[in-house]
N, C-alpha and C. Protein backbone atom coordinates (compact mmCIF):
# COMPACT_ATOMS: atom_id res chain seq x y z
N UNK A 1 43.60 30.64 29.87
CA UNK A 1 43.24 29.67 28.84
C UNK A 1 42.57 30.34 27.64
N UNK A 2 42.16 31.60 27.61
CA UNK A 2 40.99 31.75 26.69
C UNK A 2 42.05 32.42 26.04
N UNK A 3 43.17 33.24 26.06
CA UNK A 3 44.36 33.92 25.48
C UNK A 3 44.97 32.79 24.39
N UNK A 4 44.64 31.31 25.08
CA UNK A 4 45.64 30.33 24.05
C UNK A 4 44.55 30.11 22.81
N UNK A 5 43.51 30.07 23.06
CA UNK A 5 42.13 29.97 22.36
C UNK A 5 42.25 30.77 21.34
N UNK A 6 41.98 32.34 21.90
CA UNK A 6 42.01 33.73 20.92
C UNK A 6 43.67 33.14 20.03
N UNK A 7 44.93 32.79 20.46
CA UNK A 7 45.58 32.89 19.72
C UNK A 7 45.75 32.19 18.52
N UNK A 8 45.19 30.62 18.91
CA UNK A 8 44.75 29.69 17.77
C UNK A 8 43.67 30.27 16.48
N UNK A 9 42.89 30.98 17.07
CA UNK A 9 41.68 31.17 16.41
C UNK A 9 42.08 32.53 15.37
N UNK A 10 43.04 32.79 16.07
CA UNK A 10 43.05 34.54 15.03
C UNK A 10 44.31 34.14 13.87
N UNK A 11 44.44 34.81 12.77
CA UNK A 11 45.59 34.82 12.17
C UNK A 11 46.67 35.18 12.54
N UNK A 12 46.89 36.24 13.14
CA UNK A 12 48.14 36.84 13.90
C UNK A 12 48.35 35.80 14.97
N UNK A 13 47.42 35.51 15.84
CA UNK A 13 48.10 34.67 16.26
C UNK A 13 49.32 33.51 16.10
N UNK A 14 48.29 32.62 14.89
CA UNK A 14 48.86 31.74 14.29
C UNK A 14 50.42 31.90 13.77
N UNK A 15 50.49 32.97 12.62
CA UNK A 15 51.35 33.51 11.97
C UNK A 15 52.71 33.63 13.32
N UNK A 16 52.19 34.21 14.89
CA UNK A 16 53.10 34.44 15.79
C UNK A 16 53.95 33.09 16.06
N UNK A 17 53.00 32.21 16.45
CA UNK A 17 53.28 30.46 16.63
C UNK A 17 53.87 29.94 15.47
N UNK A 18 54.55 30.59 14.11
CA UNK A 18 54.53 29.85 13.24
C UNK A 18 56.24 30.55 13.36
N UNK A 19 55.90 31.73 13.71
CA UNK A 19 57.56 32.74 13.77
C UNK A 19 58.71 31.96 14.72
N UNK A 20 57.53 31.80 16.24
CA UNK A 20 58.71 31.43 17.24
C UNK A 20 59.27 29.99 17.18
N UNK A 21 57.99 29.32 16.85
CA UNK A 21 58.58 27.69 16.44
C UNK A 21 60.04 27.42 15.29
N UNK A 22 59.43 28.56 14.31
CA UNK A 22 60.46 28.41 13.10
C UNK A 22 61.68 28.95 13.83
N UNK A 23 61.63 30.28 14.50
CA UNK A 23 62.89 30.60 14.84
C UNK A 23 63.76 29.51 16.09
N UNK A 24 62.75 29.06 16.93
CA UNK A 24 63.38 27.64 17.91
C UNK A 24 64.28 26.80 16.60
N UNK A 25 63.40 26.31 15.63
CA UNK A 25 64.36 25.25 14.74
C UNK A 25 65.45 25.93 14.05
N UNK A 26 65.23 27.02 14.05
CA UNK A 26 66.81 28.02 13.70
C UNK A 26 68.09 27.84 14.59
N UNK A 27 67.51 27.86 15.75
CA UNK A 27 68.91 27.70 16.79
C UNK A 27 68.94 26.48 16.91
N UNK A 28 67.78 25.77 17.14
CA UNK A 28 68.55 23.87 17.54
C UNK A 28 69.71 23.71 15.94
N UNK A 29 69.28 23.93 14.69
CA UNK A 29 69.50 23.77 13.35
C UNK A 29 71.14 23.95 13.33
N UNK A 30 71.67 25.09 14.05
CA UNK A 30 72.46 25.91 14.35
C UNK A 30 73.29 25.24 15.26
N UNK A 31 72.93 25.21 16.54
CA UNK A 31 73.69 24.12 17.50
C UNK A 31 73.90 22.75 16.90
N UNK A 32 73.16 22.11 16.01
CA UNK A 32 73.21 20.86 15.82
C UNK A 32 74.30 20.83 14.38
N UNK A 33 74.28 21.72 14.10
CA UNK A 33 75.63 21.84 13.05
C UNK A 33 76.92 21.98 13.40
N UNK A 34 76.69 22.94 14.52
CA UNK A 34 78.48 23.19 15.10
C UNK A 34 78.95 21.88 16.09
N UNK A 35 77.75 20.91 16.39
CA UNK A 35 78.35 19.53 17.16
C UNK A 35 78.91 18.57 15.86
N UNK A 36 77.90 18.81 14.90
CA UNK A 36 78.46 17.29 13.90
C UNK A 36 79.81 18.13 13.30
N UNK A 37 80.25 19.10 12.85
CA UNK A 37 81.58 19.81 13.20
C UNK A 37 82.59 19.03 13.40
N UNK A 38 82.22 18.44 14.38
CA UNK A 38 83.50 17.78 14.94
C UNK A 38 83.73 16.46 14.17
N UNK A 39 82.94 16.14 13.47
CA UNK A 39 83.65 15.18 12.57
C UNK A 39 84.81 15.36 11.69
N UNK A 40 85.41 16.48 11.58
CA UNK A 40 86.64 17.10 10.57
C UNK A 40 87.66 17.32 11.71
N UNK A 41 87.21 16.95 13.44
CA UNK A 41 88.55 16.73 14.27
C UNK A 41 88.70 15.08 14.40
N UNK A 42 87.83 14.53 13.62
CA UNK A 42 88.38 12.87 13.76
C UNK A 42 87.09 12.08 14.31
N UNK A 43 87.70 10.48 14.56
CA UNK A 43 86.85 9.92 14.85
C UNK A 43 86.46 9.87 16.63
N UNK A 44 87.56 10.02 17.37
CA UNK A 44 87.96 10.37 18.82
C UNK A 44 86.71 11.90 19.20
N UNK A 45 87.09 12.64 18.40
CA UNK A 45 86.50 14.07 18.79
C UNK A 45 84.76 13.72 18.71
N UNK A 46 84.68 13.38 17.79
CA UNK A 46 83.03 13.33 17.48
C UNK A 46 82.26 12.11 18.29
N UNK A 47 82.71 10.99 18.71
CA UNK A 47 82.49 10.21 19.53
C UNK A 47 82.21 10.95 20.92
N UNK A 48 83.81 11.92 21.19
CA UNK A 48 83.49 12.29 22.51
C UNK A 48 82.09 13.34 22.58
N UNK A 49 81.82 14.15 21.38
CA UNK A 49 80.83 15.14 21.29
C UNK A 49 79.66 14.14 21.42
N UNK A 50 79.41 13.27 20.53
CA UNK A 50 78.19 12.30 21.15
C UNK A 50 77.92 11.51 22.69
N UNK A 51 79.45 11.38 23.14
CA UNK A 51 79.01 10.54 24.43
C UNK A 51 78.54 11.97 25.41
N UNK A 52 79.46 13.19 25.34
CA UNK A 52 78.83 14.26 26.05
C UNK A 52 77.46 14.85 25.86
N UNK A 53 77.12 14.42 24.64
CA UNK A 53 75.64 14.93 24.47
C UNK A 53 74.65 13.68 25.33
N UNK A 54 75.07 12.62 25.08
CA UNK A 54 73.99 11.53 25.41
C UNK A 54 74.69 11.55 27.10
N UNK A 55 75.10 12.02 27.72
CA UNK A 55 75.37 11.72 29.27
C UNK A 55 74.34 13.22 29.92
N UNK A 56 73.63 13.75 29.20
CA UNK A 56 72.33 14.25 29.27
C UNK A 56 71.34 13.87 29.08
N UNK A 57 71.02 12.91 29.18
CA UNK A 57 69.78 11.91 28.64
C UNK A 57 68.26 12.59 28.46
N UNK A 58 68.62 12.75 29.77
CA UNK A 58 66.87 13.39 30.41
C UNK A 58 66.81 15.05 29.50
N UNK A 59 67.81 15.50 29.54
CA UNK A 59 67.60 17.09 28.72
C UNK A 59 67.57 16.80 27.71
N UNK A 60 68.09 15.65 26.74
CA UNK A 60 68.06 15.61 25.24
C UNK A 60 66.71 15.22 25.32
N UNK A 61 66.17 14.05 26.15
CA UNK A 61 64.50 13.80 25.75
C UNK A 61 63.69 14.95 26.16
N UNK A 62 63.77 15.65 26.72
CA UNK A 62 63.15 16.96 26.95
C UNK A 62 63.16 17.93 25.69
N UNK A 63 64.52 18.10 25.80
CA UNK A 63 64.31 18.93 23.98
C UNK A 63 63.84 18.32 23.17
N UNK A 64 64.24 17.07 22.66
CA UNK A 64 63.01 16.40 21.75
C UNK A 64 61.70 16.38 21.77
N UNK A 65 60.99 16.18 23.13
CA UNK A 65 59.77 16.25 22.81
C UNK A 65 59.03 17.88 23.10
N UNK A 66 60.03 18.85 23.14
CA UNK A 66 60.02 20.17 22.87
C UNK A 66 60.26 20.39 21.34
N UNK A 67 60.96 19.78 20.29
CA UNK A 67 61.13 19.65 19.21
C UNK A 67 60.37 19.07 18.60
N UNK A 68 59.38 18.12 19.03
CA UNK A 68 58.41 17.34 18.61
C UNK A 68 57.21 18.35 18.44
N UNK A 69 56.83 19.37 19.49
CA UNK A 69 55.70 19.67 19.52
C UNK A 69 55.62 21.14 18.84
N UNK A 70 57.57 21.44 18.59
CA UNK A 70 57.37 22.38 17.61
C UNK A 70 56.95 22.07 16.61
N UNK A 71 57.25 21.09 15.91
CA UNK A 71 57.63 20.48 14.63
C UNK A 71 55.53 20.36 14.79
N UNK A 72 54.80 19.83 15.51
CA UNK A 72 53.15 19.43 15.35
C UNK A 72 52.81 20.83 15.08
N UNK A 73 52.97 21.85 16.20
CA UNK A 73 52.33 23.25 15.59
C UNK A 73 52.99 24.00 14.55
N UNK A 74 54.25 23.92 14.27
CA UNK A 74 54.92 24.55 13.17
C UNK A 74 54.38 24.27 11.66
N UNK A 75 54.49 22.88 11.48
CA UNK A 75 53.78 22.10 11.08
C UNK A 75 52.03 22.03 10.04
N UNK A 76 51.57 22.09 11.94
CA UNK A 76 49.98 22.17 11.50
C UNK A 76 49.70 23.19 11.06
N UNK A 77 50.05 24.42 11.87
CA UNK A 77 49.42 25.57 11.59
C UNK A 77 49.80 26.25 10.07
N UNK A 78 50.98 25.70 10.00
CA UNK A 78 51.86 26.00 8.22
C UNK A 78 50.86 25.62 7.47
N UNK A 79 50.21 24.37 7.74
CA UNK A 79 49.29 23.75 6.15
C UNK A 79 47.90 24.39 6.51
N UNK A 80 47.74 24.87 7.92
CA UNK A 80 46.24 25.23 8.28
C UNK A 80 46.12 26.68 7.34
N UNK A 81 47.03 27.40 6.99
CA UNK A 81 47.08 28.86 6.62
C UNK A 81 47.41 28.53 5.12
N UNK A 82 48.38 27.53 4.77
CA UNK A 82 48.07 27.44 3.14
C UNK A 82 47.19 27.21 2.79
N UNK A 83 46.08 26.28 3.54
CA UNK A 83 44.72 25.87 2.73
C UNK A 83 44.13 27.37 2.97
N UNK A 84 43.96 27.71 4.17
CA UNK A 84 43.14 29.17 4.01
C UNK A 84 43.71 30.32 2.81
N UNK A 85 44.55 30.21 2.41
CA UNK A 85 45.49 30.89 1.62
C UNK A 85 45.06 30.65 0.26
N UNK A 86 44.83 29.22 0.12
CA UNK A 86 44.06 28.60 -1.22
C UNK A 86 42.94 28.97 -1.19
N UNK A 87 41.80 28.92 0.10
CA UNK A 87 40.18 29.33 -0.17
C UNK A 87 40.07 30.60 -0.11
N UNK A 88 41.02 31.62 0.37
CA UNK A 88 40.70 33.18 0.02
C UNK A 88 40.83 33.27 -1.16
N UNK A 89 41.87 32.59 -1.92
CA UNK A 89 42.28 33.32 -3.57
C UNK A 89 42.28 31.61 -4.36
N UNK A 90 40.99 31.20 -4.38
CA UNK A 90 41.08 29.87 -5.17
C UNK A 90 41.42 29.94 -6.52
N UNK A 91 41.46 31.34 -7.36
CA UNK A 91 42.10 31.37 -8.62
C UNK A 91 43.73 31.73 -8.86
N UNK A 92 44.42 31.33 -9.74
CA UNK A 92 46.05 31.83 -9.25
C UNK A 92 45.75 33.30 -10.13
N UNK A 93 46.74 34.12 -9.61
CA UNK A 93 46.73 35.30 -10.32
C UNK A 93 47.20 34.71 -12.20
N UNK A 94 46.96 35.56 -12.99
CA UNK A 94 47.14 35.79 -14.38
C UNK A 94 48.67 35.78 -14.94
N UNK A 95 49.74 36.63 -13.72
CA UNK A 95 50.24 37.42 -14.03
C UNK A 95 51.10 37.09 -12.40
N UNK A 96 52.39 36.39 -12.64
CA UNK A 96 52.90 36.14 -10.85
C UNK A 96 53.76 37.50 -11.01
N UNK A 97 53.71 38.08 -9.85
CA UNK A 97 54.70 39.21 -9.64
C UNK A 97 55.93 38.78 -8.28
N UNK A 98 56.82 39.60 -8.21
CA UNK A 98 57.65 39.35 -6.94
C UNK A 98 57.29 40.74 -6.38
N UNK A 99 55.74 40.93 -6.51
CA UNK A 99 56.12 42.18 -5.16
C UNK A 99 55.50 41.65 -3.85
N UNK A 100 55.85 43.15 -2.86
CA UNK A 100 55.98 42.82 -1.39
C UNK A 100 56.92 41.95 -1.03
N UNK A 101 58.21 42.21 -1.99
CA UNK A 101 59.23 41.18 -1.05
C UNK A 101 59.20 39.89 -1.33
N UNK A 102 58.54 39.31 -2.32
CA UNK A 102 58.30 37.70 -2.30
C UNK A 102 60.18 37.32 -3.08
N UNK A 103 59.96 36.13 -2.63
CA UNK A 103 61.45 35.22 -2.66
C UNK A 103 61.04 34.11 -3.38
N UNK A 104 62.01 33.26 -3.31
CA UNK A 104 62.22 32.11 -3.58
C UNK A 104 61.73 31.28 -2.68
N UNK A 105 62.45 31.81 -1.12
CA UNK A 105 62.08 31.10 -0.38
C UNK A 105 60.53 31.18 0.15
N UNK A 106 59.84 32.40 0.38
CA UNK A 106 58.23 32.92 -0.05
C UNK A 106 57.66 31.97 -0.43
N UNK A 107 58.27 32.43 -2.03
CA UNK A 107 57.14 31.57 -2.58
C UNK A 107 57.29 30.36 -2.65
N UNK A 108 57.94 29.32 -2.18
CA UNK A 108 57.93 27.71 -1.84
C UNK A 108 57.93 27.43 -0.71
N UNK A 109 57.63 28.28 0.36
CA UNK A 109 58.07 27.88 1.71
C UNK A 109 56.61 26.51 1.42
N UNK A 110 55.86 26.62 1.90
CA UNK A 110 54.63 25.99 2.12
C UNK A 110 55.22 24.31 1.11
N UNK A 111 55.73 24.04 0.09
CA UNK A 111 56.08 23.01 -0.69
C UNK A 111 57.36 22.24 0.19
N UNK A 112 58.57 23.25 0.79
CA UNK A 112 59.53 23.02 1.06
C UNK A 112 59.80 22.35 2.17
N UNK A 113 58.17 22.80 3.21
CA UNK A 113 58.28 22.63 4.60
C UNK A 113 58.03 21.10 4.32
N UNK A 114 56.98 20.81 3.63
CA UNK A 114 56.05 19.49 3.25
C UNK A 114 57.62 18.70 2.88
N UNK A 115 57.95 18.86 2.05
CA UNK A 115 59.50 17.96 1.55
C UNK A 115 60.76 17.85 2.65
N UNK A 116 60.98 18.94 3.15
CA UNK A 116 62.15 18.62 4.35
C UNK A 116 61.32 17.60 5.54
N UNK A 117 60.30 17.53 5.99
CA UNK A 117 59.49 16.53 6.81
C UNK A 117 59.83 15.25 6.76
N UNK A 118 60.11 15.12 5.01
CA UNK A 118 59.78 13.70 4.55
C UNK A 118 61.41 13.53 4.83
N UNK A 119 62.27 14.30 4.20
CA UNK A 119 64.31 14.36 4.79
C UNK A 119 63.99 13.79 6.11
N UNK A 120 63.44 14.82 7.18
CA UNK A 120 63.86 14.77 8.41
C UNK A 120 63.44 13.31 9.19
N UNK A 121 62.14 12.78 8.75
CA UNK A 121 61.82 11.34 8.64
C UNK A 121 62.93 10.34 8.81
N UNK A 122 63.16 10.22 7.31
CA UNK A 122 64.07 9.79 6.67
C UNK A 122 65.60 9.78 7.46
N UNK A 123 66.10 10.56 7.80
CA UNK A 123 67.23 11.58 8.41
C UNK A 123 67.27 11.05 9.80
N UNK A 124 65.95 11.04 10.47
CA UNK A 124 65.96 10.66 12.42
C UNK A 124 65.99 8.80 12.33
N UNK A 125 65.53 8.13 10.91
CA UNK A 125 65.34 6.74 10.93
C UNK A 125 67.03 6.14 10.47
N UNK A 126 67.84 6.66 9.74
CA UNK A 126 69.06 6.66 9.46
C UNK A 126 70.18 6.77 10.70
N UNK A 127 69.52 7.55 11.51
CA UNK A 127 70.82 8.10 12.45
C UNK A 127 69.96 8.32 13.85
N UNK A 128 69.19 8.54 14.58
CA UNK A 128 68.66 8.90 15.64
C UNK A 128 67.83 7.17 16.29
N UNK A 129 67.02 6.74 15.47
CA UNK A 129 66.65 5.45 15.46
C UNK A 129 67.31 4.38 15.09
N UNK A 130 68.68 4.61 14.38
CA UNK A 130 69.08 3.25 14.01
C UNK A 130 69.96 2.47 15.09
N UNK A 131 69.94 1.36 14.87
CA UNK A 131 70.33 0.29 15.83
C UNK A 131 72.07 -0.20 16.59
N UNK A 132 72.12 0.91 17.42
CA UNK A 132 73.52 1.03 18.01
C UNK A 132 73.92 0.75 18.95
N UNK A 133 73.70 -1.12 19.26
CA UNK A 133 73.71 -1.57 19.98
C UNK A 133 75.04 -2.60 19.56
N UNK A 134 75.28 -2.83 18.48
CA UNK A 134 76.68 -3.42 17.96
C UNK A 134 77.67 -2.30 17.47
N UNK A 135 77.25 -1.42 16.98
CA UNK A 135 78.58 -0.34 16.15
C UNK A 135 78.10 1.33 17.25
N UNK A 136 79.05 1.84 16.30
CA UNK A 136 78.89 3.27 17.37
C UNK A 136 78.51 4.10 16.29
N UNK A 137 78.07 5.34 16.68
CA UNK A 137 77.74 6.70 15.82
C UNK A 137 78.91 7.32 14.01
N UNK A 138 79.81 6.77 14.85
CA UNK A 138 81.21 7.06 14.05
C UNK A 138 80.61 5.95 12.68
N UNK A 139 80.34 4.73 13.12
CA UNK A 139 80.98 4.07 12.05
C UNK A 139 79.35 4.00 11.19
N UNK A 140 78.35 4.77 12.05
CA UNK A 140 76.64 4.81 11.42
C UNK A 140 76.92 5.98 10.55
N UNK A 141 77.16 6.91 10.84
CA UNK A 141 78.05 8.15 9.85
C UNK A 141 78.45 8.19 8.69
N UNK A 142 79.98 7.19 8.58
CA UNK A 142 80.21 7.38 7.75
C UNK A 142 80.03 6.04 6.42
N UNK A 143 79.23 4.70 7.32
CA UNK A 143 79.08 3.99 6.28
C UNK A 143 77.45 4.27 5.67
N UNK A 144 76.76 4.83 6.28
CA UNK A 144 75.63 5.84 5.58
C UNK A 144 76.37 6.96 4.48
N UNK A 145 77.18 7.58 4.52
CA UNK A 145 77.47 8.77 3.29
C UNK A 145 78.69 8.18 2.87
N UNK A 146 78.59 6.50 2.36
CA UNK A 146 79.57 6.21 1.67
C UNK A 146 79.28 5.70 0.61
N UNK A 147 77.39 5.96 0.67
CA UNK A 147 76.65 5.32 0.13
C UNK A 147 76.10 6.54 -0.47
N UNK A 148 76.25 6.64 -2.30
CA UNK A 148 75.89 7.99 -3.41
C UNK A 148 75.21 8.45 -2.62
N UNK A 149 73.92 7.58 -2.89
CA UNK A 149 72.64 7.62 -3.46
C UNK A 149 71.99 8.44 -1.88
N UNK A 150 72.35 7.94 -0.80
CA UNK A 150 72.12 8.98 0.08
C UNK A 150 72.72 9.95 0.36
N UNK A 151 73.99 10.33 -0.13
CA UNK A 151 74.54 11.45 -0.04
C UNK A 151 73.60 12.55 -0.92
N UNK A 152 72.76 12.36 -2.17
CA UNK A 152 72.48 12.86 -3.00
C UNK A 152 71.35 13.38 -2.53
N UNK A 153 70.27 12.40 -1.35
CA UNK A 153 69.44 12.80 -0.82
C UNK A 153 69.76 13.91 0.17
N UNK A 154 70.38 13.50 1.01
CA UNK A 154 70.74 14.59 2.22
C UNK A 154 71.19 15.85 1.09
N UNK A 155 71.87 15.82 0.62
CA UNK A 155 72.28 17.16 -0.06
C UNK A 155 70.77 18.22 -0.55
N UNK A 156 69.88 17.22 -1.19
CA UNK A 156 68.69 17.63 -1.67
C UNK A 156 67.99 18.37 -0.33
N UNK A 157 68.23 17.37 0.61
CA UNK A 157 67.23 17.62 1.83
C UNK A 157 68.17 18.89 2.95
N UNK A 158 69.17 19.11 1.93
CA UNK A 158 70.00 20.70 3.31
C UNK A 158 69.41 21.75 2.35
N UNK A 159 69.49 21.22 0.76
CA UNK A 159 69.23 22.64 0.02
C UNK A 159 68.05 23.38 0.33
N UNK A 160 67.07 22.17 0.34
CA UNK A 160 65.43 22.34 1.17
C UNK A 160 65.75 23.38 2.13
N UNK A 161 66.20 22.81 3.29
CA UNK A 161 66.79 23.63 4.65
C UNK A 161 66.80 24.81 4.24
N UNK A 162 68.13 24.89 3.82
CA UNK A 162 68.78 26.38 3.13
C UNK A 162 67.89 27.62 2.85
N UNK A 163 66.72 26.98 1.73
CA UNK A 163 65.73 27.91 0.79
C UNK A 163 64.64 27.89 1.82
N UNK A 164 64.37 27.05 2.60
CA UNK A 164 63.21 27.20 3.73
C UNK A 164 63.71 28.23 4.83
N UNK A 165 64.96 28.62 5.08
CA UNK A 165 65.57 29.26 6.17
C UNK A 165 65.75 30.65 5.74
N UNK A 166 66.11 30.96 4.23
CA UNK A 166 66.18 32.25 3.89
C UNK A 166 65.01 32.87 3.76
N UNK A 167 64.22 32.07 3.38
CA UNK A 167 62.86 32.97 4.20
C UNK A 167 62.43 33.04 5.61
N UNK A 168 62.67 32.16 6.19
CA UNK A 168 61.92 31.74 7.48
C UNK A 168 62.74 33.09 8.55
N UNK A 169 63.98 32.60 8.43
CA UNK A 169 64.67 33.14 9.99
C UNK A 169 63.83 35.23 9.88
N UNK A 170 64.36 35.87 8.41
CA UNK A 170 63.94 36.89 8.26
C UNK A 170 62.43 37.33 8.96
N UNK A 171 61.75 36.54 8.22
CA UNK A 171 60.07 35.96 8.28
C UNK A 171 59.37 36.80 9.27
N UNK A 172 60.13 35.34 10.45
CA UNK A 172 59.96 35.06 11.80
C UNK A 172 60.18 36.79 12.47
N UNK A 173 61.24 36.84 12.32
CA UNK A 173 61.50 38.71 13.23
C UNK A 173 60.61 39.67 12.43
N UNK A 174 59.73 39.66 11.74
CA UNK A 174 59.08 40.31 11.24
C UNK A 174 58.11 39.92 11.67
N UNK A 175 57.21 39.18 11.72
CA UNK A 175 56.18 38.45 12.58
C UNK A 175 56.08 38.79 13.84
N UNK A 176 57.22 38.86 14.47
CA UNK A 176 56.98 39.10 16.14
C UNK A 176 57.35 40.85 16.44
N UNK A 177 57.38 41.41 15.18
CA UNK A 177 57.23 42.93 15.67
C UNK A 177 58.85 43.40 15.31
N UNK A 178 59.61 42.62 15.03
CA UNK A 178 61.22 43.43 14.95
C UNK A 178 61.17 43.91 13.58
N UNK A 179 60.71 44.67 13.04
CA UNK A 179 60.46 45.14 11.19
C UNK A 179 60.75 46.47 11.26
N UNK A 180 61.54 47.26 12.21
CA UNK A 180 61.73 48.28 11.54
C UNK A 180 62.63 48.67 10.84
N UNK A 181 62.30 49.71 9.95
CA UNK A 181 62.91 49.70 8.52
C UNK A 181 64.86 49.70 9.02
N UNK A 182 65.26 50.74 9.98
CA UNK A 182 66.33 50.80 9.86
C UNK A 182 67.13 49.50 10.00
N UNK A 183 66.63 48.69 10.54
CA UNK A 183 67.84 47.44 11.14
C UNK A 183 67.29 45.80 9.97
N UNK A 184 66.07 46.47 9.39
CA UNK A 184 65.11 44.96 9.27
C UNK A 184 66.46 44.43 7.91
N UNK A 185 66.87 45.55 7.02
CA UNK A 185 67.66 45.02 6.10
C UNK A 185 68.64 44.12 6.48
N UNK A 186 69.46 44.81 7.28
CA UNK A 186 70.31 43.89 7.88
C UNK A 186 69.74 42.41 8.13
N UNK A 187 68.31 42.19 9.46
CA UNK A 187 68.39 40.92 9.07
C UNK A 187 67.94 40.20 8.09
N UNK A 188 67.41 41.05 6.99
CA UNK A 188 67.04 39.97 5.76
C UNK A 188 68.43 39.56 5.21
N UNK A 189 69.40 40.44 5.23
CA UNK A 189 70.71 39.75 4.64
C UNK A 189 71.48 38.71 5.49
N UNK A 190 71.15 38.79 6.67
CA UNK A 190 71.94 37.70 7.85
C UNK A 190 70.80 36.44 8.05
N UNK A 191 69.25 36.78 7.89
CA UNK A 191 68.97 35.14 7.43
C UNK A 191 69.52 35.14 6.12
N UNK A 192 69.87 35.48 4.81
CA UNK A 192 70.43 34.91 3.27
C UNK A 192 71.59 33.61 4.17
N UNK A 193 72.66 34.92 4.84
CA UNK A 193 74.20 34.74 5.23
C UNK A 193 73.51 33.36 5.92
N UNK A 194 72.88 33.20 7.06
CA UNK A 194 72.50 32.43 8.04
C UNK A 194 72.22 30.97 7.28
N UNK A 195 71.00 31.13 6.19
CA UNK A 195 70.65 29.70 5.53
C UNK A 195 72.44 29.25 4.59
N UNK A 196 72.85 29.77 4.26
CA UNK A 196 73.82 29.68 3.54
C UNK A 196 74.69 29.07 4.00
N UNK A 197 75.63 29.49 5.35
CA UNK A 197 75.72 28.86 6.48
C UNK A 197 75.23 27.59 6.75
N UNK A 198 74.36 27.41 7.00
CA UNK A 198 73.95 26.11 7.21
C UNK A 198 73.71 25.10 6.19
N UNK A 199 73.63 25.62 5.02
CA UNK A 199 73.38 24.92 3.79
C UNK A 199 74.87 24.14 3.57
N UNK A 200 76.21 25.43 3.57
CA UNK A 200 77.21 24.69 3.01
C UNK A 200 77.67 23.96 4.47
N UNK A 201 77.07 24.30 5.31
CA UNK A 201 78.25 23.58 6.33
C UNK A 201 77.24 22.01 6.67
N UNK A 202 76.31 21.74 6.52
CA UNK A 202 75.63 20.25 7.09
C UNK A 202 76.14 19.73 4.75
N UNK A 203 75.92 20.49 3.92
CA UNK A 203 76.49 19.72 2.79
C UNK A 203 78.09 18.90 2.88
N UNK A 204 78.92 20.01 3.43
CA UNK A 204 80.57 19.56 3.76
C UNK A 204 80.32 18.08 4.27
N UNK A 205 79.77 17.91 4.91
CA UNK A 205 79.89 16.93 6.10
C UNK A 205 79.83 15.58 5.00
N UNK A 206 79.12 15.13 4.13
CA UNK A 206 79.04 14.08 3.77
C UNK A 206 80.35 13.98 2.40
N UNK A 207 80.42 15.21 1.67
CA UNK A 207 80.95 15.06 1.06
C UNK A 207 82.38 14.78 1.11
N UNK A 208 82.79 15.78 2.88
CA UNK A 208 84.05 15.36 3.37
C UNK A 208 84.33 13.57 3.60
N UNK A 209 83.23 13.05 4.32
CA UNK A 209 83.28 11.52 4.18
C UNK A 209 83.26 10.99 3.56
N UNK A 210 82.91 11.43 1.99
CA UNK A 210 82.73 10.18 0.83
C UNK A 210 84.33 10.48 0.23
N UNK A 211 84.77 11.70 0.30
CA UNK A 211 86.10 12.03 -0.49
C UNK A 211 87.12 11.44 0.42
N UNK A 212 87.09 10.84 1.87
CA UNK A 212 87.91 10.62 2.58
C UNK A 212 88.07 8.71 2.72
N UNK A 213 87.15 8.50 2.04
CA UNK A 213 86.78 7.11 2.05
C UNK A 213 87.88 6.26 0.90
């Protein structure tokens, strides 16, 4: 017990809990893209990918509330280290530089995480919570992204994804000790490849439904 203590309490710790959580939402992020996929084999295919997912009941609520409690420490500890981040250096520098590697994704992660929350909200009340007790998944799908104005959101809320991931996935293996120089390039360019990936492939999805409509 006193190991979970020391790890809360120290920065490295934190920073560690902030790597493995982020990298967990990398692979669910990942799996959960190559299932909705199957909406470009029809309405038959993606039905069957949902009834096979939900004839797991008990493992999907298990990962969820394994996803839940990433999402509380990923989360908490993210805003616990920006505020400390604000009271070490309460003045902004004069003069912003991009050294040590800072990004895009760097320097907004902390804004980005706060905004995809409010998507993913938004996102689980649309499709995970909504009421599918008269229609099925198929027809919650596509009469949700037949509609602009949320297509425009979700798009907003993958780009989020995207720019939160090209920093993060890299981040994360650097955090838990994988940084050495010879291989680390590589994965800074395979999280770019990786968010990118996921950016254009959860964007396809709506736009394929509104153009097919």
């Amino acid at each position: 017990m006193n190991w979970v203590i020391r790890t809360f309490k120290s920065s490295i710790g934190k920073k560690q809990i902030m790597a493995w959580t982020g990298l967990g939402f990398c692979l669910f992020v990942f799996v959960h893209l190559l299932g909705n996929l199957s909406i470009y084999s029809g309405k038959e295919s993606f039905l069957f990918y949902v009834d096979r997912l939900h004839s797991f009941e008990s493992l999907i609520t298990l990962a969820e509330l394994g996803l839940a409690a990433f999402a509380v420490l990923h989360i908490g500890i993210g805003s616990l280290l920006f505020v400390q981040n604000l009271q070490a250096r309460p003045v902004r520098y004069a003069v912003k530089k991009r050294a040590g590697g800072r990004t895009l994704g760097s320097i907004t992660a902390p804004y980005t995480g706060f905004l995809i929350l409010v998507f993913l909200i938004v996102h689980l009340l649309k499709f995970r919570f909504a009421d599918k007790s008269v229609t099925d998944d198929f027809i919650i799908l596509t009469g949700t992204f037949a509609q602009i104005g949320y297509v425009l959101f979700y798009l907003a809320g993958v780009a989020l994804v995207a720019v939160h991931v090209s920093h993060g996935f890299w981040s994360g293996f650097q955090t838990i000790g994988l940084n050495h120089p010879k291989y680390m390039p590589f994965i800074q360019r395979f999280g770019i490849a990786f968010s990118v990936v996921l950016g254009v492939g959860f964007a396809s999805i709506p736009v394929y439904i509104l153009s097919a409509l």
